[in-house]
PDB file of N, CA and C in Angstrom:
ATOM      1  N   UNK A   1       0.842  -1.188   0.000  1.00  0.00           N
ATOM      2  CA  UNK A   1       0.000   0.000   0.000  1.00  0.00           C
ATOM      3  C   UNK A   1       0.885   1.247   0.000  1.00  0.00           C
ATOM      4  N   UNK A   2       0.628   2.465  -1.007  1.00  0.00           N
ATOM      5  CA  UNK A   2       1.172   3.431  -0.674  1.00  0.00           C
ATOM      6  C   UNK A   2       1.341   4.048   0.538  1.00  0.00           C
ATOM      7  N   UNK A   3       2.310   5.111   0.917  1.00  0.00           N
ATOM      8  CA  UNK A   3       2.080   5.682   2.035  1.00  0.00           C
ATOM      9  C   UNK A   3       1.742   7.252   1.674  1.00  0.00           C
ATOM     10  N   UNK A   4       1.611   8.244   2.396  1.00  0.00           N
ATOM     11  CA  UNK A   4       1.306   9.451   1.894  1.00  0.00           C
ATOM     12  C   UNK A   4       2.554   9.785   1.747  1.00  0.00           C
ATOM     13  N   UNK A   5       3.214   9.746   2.516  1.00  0.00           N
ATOM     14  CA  UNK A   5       4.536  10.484   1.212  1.00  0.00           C
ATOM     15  C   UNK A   5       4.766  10.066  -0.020  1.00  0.00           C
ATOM     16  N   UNK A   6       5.187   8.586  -0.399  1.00  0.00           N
ATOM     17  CA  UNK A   6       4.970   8.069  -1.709  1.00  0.00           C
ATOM     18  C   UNK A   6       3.849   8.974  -2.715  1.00  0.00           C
ATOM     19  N   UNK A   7       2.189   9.018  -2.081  1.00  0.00           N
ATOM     20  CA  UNK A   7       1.558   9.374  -2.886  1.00  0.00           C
ATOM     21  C   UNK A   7       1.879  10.957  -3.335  1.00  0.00           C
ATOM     22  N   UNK A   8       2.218  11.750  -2.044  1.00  0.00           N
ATOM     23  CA  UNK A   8       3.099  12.817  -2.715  1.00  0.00           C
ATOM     24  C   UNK A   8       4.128  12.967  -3.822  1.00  0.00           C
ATOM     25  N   UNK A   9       4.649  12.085  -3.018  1.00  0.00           N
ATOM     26  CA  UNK A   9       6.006  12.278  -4.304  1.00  0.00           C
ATOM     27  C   UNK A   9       5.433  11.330  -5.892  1.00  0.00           C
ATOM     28  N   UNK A  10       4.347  10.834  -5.772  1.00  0.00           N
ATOM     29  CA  UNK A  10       3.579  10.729  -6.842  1.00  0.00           C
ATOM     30  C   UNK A  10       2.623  11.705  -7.505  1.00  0.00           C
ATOM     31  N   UNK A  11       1.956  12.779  -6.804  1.00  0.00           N
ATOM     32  CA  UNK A  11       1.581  13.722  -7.268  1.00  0.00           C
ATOM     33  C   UNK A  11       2.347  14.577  -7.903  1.00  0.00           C
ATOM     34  N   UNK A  12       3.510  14.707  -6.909  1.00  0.00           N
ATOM     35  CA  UNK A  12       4.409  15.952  -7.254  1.00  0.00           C
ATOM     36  C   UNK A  12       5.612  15.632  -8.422  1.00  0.00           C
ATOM     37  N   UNK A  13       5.129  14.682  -8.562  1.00  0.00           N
ATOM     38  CA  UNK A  13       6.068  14.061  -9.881  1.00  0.00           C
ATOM     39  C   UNK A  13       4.987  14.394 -11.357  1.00  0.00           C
ATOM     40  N   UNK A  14       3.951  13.983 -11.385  1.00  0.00           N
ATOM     41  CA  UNK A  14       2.871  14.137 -12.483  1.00  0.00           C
ATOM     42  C   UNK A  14       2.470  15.600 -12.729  1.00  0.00           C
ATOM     43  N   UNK A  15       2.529  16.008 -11.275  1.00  0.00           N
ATOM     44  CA  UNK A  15       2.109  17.427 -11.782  1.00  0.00           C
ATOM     45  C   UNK A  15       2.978  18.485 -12.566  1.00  0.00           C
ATOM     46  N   UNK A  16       4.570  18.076 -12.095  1.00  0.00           N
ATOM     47  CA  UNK A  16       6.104  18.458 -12.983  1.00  0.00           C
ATOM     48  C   UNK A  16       5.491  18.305 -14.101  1.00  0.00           C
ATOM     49  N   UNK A  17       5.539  16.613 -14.465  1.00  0.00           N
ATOM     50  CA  UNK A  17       5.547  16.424 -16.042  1.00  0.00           C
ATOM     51  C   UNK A  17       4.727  16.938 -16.725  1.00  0.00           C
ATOM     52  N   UNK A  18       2.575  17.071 -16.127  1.00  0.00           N
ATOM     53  CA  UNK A  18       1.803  17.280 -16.977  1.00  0.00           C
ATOM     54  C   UNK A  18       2.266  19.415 -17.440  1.00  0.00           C
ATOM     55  N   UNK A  19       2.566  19.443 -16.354  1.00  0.00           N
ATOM     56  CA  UNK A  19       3.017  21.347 -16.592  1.00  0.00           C
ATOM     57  C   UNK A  19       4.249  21.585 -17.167  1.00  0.00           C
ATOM     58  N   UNK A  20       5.291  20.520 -17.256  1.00  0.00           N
ATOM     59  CA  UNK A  20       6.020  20.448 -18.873  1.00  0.00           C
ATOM     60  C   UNK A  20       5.675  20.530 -20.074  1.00  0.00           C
ATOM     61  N   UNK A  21       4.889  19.215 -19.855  1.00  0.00           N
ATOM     62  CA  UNK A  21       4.050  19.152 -21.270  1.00  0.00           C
ATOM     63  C   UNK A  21       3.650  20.163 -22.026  1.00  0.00           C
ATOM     64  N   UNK A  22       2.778  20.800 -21.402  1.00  0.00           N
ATOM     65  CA  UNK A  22       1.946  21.999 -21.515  1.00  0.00           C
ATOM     66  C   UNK A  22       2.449  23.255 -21.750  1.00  0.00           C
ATOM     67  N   UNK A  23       4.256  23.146 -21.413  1.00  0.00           N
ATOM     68  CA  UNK A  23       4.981  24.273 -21.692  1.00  0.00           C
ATOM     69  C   UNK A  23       4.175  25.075 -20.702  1.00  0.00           C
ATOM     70  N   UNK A  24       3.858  25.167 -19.552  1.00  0.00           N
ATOM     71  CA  UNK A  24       3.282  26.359 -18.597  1.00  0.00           C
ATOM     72  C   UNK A  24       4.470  26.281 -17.769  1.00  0.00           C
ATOM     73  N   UNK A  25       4.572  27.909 -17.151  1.00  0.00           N
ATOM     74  CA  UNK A  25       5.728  28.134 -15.852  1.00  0.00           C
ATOM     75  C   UNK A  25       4.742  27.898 -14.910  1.00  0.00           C
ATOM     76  N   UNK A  26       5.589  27.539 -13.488  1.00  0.00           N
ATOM     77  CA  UNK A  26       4.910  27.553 -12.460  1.00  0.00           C
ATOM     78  C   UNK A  26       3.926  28.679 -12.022  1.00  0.00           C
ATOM     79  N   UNK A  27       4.458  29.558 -12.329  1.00  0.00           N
ATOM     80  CA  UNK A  27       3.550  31.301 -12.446  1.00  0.00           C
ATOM     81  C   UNK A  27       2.313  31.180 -12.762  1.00  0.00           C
ATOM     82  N   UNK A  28       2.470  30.891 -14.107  1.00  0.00           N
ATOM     83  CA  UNK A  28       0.985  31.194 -15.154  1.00  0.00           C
ATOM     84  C   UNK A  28       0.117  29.536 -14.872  1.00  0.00           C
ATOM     85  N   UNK A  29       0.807  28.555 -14.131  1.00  0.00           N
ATOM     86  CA  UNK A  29      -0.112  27.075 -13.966  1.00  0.00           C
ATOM     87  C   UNK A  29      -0.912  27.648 -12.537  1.00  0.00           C
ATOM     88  N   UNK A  30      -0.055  28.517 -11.775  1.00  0.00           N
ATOM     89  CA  UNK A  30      -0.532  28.892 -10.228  1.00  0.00           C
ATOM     90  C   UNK A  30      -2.142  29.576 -10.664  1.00  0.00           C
ATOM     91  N   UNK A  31      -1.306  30.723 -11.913  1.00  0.00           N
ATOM     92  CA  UNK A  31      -2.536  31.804 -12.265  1.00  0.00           C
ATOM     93  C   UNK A  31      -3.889  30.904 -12.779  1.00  0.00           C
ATOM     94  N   UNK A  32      -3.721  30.027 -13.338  1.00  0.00           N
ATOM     95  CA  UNK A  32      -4.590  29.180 -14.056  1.00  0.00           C
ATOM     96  C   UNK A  32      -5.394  28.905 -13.280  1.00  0.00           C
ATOM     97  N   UNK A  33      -5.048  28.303 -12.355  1.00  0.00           N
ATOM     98  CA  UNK A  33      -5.233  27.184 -11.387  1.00  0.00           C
ATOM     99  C   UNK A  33      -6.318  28.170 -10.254  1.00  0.00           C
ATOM    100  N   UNK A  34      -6.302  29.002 -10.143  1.00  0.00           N
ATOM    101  CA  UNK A  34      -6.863  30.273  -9.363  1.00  0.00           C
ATOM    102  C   UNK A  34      -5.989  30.388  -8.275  1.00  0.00           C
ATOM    103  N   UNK A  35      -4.611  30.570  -7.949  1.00  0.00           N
ATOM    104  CA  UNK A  35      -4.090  30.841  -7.001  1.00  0.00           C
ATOM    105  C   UNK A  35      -3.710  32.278  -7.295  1.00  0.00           C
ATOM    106  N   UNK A  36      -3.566  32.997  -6.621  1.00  0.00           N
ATOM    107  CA  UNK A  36      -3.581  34.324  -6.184  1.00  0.00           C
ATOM    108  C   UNK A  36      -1.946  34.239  -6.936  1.00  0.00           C
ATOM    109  N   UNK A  37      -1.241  35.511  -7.988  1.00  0.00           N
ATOM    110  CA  UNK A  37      -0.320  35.730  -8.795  1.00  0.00           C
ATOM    111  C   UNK A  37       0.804  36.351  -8.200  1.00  0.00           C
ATOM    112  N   UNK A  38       0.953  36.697  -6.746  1.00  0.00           N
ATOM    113  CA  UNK A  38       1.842  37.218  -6.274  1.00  0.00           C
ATOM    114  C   UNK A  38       2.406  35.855  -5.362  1.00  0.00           C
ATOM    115  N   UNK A  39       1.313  34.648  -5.454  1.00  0.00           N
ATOM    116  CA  UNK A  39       2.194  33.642  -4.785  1.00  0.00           C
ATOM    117  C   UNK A  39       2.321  32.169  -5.455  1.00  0.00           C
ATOM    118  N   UNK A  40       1.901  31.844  -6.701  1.00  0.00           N
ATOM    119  CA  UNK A  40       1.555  31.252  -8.036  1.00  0.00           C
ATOM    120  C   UNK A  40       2.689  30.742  -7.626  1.00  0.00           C
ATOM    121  N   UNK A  41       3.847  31.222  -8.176  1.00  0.00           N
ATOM    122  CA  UNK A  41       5.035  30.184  -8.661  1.00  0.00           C
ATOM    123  C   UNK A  41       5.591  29.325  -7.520  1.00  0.00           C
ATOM    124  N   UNK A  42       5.761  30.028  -6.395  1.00  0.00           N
ATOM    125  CA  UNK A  42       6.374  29.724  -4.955  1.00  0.00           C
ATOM    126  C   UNK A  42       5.219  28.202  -4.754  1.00  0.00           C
ATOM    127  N   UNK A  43       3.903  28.678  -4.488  1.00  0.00           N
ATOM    128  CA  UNK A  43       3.258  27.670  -4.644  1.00  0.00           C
ATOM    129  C   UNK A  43       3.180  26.314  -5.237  1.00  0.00           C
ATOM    130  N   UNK A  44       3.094  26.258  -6.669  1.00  0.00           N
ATOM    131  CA  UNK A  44       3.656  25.250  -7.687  1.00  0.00           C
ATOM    132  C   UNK A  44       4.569  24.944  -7.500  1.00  0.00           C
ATOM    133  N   UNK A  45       5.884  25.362  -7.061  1.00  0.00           N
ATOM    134  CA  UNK A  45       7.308  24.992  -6.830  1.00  0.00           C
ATOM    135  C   UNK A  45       7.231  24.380  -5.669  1.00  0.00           C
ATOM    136  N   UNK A  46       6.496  24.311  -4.559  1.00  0.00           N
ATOM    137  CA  UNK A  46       6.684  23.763  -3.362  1.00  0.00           C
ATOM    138  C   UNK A  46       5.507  22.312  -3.119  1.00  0.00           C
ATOM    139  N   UNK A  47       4.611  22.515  -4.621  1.00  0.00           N
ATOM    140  CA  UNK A  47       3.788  21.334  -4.316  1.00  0.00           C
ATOM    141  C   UNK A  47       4.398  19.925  -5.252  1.00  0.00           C
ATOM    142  N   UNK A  48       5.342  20.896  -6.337  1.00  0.00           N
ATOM    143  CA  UNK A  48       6.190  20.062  -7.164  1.00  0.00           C
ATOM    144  C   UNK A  48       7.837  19.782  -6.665  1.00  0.00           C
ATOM    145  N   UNK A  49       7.783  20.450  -5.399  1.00  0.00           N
ATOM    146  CA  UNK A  49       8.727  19.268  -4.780  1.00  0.00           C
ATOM    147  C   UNK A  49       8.436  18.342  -3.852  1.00  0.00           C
ATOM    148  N   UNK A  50       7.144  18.550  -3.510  1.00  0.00           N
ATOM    149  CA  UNK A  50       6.409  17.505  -2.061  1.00  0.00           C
ATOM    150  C   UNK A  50       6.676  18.036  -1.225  1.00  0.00           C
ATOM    151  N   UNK A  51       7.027  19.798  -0.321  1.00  0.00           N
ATOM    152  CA  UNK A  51       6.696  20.715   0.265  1.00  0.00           C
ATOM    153  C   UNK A  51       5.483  20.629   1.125  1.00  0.00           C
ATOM    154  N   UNK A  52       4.864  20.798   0.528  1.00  0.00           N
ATOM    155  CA  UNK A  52       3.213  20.957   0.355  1.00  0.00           C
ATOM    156  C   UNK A  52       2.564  20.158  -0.186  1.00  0.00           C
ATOM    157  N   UNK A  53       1.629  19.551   0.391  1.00  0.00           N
ATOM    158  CA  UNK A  53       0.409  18.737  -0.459  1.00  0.00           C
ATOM    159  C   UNK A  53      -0.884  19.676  -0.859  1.00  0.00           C
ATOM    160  N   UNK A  54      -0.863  19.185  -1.785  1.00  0.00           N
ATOM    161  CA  UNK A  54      -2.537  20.105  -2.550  1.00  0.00           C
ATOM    162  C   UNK A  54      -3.465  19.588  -2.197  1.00  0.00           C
ATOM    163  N   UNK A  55      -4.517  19.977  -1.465  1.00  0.00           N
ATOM    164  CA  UNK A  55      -5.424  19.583  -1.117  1.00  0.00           C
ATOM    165  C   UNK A  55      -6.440  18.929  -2.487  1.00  0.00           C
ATOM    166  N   UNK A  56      -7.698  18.726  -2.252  1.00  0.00           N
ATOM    167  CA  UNK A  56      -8.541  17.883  -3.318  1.00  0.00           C
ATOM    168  C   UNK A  56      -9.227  19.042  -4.548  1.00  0.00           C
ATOM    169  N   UNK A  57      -9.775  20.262  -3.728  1.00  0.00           N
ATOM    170  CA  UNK A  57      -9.715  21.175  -4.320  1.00  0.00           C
ATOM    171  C   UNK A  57      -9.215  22.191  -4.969  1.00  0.00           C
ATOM    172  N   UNK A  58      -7.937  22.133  -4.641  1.00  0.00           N
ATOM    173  CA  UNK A  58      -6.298  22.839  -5.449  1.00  0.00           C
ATOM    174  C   UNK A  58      -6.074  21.805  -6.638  1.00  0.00           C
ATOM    175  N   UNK A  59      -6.202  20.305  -6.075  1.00  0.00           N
ATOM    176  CA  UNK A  59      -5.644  19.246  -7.178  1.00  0.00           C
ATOM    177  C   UNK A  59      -6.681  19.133  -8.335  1.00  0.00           C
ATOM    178  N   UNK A  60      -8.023  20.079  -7.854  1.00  0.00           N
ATOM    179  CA  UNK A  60      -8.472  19.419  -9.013  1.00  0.00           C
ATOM    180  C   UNK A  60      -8.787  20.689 -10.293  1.00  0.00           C
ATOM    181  N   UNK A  61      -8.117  22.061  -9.134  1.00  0.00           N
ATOM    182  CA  UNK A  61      -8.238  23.226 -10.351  1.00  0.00           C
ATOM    183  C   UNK A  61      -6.800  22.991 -11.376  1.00  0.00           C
ATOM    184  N   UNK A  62      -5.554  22.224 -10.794  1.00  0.00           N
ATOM    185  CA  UNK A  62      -4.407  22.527 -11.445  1.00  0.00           C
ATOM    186  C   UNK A  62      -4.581  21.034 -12.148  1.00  0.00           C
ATOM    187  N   UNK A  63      -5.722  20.362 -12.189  1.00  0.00           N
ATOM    188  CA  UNK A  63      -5.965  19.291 -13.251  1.00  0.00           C
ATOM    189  C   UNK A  63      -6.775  19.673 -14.219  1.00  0.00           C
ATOM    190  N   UNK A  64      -7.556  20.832 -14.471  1.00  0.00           N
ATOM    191  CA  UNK A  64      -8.276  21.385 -14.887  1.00  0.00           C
ATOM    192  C   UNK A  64      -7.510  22.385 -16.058  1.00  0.00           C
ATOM    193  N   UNK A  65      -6.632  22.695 -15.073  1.00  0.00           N
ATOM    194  CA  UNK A  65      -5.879  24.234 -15.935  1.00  0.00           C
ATOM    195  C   UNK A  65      -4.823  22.846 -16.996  1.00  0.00           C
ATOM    196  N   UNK A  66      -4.765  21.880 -16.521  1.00  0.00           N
ATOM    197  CA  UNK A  66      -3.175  21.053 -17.159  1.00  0.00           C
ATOM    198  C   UNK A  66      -4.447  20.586 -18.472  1.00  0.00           C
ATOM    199  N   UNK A  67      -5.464  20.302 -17.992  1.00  0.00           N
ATOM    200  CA  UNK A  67      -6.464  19.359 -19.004  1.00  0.00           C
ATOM    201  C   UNK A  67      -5.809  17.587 -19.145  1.00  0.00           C
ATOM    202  N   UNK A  68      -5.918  18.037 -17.611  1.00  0.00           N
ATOM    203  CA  UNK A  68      -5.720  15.678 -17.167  1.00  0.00           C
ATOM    204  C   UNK A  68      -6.911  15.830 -16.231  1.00  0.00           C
ATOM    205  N   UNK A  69      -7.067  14.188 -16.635  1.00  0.00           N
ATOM    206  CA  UNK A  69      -7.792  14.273 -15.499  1.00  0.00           C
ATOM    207  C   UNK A  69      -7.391  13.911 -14.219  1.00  0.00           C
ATOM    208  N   UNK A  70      -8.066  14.422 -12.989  1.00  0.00           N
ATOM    209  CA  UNK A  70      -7.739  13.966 -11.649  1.00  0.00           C
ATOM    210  C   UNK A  70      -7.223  12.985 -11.015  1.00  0.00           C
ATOM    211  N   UNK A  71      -7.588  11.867 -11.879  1.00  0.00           N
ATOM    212  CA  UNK A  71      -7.435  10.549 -11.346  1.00  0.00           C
ATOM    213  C   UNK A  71      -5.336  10.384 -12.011  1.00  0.00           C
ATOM    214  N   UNK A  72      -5.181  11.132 -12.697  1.00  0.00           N
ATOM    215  CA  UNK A  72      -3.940  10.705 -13.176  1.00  0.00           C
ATOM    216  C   UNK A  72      -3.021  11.121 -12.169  1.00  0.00           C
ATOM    217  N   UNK A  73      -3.069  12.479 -11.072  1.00  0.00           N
ATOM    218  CA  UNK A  73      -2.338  12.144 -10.743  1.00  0.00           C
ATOM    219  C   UNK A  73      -2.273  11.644  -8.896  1.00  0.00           C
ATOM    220  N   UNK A  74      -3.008  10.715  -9.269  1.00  0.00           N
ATOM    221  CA  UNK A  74      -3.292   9.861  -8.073  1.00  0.00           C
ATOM    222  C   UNK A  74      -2.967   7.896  -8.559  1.00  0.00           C
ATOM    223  N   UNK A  75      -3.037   7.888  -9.347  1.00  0.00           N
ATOM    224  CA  UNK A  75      -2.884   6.630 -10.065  1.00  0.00           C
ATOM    225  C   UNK A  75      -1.911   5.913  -9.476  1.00  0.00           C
ATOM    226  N   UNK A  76      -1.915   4.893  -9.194  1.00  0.00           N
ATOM    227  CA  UNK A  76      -1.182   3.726  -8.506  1.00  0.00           C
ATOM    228  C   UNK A  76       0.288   3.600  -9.134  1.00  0.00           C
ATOM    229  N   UNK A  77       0.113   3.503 -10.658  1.00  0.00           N
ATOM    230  CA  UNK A  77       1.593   3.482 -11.153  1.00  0.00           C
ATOM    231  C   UNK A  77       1.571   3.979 -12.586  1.00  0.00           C
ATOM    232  N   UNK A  78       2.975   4.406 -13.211  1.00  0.00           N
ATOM    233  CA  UNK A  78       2.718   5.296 -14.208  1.00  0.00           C
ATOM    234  C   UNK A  78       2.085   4.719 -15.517  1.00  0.00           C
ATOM    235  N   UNK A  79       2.064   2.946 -15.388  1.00  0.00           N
ATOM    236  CA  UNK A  79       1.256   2.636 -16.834  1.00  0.00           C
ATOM    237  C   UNK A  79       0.182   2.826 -16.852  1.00  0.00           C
ATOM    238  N   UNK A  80      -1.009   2.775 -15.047  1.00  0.00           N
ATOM    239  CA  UNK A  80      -1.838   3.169 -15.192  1.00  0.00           C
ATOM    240  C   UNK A  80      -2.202   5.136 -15.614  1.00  0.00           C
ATOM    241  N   UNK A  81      -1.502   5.613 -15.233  1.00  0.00           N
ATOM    242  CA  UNK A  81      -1.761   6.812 -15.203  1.00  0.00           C
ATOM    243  C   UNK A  81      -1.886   7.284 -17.040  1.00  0.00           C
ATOM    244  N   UNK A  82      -0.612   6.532 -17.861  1.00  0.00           N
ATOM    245  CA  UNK A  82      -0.624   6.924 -18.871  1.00  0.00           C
ATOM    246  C   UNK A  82      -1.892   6.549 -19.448  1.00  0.00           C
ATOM    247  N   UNK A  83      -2.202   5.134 -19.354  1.00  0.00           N
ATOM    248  CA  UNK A  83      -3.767   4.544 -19.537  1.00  0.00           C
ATOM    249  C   UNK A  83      -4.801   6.117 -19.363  1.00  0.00           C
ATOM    250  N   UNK A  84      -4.877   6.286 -18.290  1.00  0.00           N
ATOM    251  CA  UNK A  84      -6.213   7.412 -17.829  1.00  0.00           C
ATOM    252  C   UNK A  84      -5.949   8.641 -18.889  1.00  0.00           C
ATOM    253  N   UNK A  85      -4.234   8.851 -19.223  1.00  0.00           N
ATOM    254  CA  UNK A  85      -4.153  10.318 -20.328  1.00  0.00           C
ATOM    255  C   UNK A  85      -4.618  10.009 -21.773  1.00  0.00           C
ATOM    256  N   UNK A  86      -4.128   8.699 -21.993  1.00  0.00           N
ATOM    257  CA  UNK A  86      -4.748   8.154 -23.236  1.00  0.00           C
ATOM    258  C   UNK A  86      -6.465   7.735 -23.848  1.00  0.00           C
ATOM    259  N   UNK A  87      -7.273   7.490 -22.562  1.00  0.00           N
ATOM    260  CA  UNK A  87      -8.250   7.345 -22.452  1.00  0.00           C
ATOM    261  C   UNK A  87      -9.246   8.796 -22.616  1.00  0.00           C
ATOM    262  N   UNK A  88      -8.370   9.558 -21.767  1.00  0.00           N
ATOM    263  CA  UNK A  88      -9.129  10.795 -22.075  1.00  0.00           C
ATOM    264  C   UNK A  88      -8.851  11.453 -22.886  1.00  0.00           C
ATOM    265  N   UNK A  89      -8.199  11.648 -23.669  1.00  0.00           N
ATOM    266  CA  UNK A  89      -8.102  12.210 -25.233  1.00  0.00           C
ATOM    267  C   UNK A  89      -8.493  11.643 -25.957  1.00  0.00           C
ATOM    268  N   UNK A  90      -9.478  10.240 -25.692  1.00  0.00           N
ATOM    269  CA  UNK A  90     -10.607   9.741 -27.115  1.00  0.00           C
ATOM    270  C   UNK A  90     -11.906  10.417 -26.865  1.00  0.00           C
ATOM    271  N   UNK A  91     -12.542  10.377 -27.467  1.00  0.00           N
ATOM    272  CA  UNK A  91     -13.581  11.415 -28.056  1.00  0.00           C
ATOM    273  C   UNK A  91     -14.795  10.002 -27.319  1.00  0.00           C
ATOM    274  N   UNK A  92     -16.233  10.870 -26.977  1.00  0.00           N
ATOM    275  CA  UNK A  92     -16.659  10.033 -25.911  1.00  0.00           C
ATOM    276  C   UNK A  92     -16.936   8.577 -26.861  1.00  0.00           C
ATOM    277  N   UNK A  93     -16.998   8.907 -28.081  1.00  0.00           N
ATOM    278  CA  UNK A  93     -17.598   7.583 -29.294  1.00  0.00           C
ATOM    279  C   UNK A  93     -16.382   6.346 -28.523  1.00  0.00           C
ATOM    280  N   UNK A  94     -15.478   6.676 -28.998  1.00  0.00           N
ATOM    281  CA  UNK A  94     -13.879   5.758 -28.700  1.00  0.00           C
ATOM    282  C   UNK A  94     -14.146   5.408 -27.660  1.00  0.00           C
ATOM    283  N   UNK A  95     -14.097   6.303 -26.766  1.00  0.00           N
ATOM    284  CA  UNK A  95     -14.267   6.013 -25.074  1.00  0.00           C
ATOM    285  C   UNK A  95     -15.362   4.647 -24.879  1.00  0.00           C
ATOM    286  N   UNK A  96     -16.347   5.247 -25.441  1.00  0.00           N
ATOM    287  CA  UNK A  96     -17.508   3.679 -25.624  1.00  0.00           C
ATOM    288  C   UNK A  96     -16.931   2.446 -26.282  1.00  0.00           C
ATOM    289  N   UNK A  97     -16.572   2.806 -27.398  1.00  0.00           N
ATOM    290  CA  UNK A  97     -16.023   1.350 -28.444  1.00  0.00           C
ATOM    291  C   UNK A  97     -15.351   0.503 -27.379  1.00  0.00           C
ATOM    292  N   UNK A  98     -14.005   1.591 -27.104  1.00  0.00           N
ATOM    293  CA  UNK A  98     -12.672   0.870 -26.330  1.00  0.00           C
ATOM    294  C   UNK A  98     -13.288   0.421 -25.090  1.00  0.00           C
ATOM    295  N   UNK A  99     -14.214   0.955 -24.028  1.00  0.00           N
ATOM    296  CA  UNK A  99     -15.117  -0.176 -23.142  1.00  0.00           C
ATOM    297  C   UNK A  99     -15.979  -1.340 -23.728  1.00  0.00           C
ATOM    298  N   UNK A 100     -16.403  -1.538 -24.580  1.00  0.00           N
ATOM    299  CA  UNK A 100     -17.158  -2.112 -24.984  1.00  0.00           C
ATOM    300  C   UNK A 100     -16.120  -3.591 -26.018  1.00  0.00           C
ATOM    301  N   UNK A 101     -14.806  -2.815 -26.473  1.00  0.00           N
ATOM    302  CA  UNK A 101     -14.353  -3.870 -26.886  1.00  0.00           C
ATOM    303  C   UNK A 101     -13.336  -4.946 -25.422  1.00  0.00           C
ATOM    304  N   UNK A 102     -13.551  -4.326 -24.504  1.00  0.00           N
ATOM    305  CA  UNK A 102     -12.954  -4.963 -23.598  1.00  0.00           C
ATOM    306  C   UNK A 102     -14.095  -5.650 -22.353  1.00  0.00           C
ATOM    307  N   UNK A 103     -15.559  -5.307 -22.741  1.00  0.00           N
ATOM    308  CA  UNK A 103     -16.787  -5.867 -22.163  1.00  0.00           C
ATOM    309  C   UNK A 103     -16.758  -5.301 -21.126  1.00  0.00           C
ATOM    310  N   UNK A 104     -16.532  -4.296 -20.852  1.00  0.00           N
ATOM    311  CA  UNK A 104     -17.007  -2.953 -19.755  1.00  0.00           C
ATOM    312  C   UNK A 104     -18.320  -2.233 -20.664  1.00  0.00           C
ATOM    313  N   UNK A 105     -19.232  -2.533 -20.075  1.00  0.00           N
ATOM    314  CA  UNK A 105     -20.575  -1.207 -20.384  1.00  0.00           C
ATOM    315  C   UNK A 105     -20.550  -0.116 -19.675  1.00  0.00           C
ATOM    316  N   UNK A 106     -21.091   0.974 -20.276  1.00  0.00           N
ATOM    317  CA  UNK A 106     -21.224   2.316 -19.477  1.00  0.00           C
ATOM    318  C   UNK A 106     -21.258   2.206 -18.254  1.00  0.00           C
ATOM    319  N   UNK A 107     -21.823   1.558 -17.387  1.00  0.00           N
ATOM    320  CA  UNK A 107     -22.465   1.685 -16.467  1.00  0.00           C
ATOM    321  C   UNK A 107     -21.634   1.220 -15.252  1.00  0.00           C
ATOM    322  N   UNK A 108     -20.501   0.535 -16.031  1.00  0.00           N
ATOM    323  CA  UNK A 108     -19.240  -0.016 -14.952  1.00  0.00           C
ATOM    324  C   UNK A 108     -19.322  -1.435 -15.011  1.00  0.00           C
ATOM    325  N   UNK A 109     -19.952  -1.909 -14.812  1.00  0.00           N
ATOM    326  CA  UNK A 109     -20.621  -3.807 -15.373  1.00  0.00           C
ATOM    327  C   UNK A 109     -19.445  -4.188 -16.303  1.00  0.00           C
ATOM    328  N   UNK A 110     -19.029  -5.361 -15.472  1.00  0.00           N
ATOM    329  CA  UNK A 110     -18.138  -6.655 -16.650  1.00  0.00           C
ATOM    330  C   UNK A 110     -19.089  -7.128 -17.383  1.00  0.00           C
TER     331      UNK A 110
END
């Protein structure tokens, strides 16, 4: 079982990469994110070293501003996580097929 530091230093690892990705500074991901711009970067910098933990409602505006979803960066391990980024960039049609070709229905049901 994880421990909370692990899961930190699992957040604070995803949240680096997805705000790489994205080419955003810690500044303008803080601004995004609705954190107040005079303390944006300091912020981001201290939750992306495991400083600070982001609460559920911080984690889920700076998943919002990155455009991941939430669950990625909580994910158990990084194949799952990549799974959840790949999943959500299919369009909801795909999203159905690809459950449906693996006998998951909408509804969560094997």
């Amino acid at each position: 079982m994880k421990t909370l530091s692990s899961q930190n230093d699992i957040f604070s690892r995803r949240l680096k990469d997805a705000r790489l990705r994205r080419g955003l500074s810690q500044k303008s991901l803080g601004i995004a994110a609705g954190i107040d711009e005079f303390v944006a970067s300091t912020r981001i910098n201290r939750y992306e070293k495991g400083i600070h933990e982001a609460n559920l409602t911080i984690a889920s505006r700076l998943a919002e501003a990155l455009n991941v979803p939430l669950a990625y960066f909580y994910a158990a391990d990084d194949n799952l996580a990549k799974m959840i980024l790949l999943f959500a960039e299919l369009s909801q049609k795909k999203q159905a097929a690809f459950l449906k070709s693996i006998d998951i229905d909408s509804e969560g049901g094997v």
